[in-house]
N, C-alpha and C. Protein backbone atom coordinates (compact mmCIF):
# COMPACT_ATOMS: atom_id res chain seq x y z
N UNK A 1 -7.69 -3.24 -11.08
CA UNK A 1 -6.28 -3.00 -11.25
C UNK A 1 -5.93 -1.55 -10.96
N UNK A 2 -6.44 -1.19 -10.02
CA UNK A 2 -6.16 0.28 -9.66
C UNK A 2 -5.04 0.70 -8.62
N UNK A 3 -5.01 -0.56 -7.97
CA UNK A 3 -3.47 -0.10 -6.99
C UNK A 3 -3.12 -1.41 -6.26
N UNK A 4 -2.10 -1.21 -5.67
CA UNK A 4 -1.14 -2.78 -5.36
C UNK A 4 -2.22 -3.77 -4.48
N UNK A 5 -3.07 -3.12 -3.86
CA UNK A 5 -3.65 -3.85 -2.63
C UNK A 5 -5.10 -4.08 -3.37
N UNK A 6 -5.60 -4.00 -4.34
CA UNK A 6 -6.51 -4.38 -5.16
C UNK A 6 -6.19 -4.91 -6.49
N UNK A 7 -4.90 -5.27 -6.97
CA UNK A 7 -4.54 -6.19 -7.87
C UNK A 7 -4.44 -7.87 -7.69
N UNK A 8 -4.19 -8.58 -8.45
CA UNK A 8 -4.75 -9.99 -7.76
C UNK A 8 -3.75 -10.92 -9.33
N UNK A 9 -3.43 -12.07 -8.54
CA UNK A 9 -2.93 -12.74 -9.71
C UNK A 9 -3.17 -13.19 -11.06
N UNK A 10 -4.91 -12.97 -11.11
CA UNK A 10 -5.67 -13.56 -12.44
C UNK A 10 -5.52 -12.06 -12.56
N UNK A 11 -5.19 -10.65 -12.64
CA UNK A 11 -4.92 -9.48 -13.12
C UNK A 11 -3.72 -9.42 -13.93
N UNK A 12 -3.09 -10.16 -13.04
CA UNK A 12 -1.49 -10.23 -14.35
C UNK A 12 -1.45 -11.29 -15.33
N UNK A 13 -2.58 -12.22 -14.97
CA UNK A 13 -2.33 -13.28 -16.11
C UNK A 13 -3.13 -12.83 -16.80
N UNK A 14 -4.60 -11.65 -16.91
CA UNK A 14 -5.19 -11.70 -17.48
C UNK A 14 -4.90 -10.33 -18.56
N UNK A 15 -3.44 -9.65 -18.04
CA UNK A 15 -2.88 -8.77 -18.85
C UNK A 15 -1.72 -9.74 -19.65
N UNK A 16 -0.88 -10.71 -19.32
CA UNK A 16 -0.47 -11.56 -20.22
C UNK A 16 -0.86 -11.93 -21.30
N UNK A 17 -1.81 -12.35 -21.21
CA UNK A 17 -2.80 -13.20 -22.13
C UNK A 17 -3.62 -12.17 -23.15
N UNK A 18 -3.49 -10.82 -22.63
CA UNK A 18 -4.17 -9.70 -23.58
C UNK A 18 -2.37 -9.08 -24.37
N UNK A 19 -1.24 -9.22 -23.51
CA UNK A 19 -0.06 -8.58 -24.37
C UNK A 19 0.19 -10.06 -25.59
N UNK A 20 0.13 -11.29 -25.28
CA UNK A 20 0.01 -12.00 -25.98
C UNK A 20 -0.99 -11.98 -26.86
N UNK A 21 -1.94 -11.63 -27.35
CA UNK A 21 -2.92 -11.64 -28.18
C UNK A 21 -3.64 -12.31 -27.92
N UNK A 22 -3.58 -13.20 -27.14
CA UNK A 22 -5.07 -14.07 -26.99
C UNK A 22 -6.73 -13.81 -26.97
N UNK A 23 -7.08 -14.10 -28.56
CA UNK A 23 -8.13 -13.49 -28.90
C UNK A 23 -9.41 -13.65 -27.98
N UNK A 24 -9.56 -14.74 -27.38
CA UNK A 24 -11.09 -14.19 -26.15
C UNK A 24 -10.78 -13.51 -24.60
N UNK A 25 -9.36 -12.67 -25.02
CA UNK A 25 -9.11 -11.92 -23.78
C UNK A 25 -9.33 -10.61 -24.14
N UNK A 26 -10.20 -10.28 -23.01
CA UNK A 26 -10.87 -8.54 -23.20
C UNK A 26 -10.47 -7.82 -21.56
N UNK A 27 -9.88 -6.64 -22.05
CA UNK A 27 -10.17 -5.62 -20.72
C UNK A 27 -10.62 -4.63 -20.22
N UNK A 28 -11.34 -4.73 -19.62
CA UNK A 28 -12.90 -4.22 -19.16
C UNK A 28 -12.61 -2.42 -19.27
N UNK A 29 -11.41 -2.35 -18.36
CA UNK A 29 -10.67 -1.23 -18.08
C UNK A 29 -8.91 -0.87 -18.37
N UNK A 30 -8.71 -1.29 -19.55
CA UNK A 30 -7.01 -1.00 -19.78
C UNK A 30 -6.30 -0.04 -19.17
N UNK A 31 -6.42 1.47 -19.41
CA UNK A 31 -5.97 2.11 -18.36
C UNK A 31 -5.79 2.08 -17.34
N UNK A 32 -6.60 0.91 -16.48
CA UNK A 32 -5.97 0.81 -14.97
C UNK A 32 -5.22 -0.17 -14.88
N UNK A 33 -4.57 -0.83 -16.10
CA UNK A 33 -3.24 -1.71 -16.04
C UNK A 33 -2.16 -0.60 -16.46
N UNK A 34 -1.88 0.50 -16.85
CA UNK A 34 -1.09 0.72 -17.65
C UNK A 34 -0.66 1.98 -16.55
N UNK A 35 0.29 1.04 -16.08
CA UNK A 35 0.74 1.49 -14.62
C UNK A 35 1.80 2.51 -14.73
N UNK A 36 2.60 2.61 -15.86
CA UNK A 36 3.50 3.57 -15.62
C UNK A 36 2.88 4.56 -16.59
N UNK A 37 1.89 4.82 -17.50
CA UNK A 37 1.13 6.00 -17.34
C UNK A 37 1.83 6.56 -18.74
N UNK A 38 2.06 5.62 -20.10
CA UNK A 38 2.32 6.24 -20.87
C UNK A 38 1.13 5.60 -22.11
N UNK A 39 -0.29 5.34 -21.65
CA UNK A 39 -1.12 5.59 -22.66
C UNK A 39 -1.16 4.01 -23.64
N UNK A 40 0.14 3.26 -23.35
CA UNK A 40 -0.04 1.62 -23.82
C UNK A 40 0.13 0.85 -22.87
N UNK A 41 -0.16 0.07 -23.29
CA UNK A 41 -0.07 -1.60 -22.24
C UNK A 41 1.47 -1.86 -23.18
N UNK A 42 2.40 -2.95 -21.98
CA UNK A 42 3.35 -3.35 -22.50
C UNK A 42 3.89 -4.20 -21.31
N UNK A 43 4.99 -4.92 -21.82
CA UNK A 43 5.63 -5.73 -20.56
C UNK A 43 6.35 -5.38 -19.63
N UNK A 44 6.19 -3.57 -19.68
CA UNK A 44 6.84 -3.05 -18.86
C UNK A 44 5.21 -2.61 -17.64
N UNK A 45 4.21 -2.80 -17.83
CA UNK A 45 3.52 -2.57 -17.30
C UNK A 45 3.13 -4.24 -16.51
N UNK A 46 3.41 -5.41 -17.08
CA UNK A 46 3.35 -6.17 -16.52
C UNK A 46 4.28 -6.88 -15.46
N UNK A 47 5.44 -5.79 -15.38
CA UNK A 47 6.60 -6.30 -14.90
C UNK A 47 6.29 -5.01 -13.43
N UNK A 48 5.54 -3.68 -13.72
CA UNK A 48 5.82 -3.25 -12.69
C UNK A 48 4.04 -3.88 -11.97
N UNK A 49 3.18 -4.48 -12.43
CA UNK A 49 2.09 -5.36 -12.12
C UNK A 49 2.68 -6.56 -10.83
N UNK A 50 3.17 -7.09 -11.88
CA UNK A 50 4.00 -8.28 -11.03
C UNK A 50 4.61 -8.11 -9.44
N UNK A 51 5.61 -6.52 -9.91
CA UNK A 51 6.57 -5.96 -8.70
C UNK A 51 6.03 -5.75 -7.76
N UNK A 52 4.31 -5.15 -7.78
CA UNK A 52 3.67 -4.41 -7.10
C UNK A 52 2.89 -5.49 -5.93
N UNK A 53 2.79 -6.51 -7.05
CA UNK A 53 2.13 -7.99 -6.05
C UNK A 53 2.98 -8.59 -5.14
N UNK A 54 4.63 -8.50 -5.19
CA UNK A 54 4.89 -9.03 -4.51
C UNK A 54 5.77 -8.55 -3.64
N UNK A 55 5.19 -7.00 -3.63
CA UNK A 55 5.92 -6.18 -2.98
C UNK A 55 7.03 -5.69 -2.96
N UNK A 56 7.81 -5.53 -4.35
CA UNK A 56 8.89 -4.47 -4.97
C UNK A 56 9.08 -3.62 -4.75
């Protein structure tokens, strides 16, 4: 999850499923979801995830 052209769709579902709590979801590397760079994960990081996949 380090930049638009190496993100992938099981990346955003698999940050869904970690902002949802879903307890056997782990991430390996959080900081390289936490795209706008303020130190949490949130649905604002999954929304600019999303943007980035489909070319926003």
């Amino acid at each position: 999850m380090l930049s638009a052209d190496k993100m992938t769709i099981e990346d955003v579902v698999l940050l869904e499923k970690w902002l949802l709590d879903e307890t056997d979801t782990q991430l390996a590397n959080w900081k390289a979801a936490d795209l706008n760079a303020d130190n949490r994960l949130s649905a604002d990081d999954l929304r600019l995830m999303e943007n980035a996949l489909v070319g926003k």
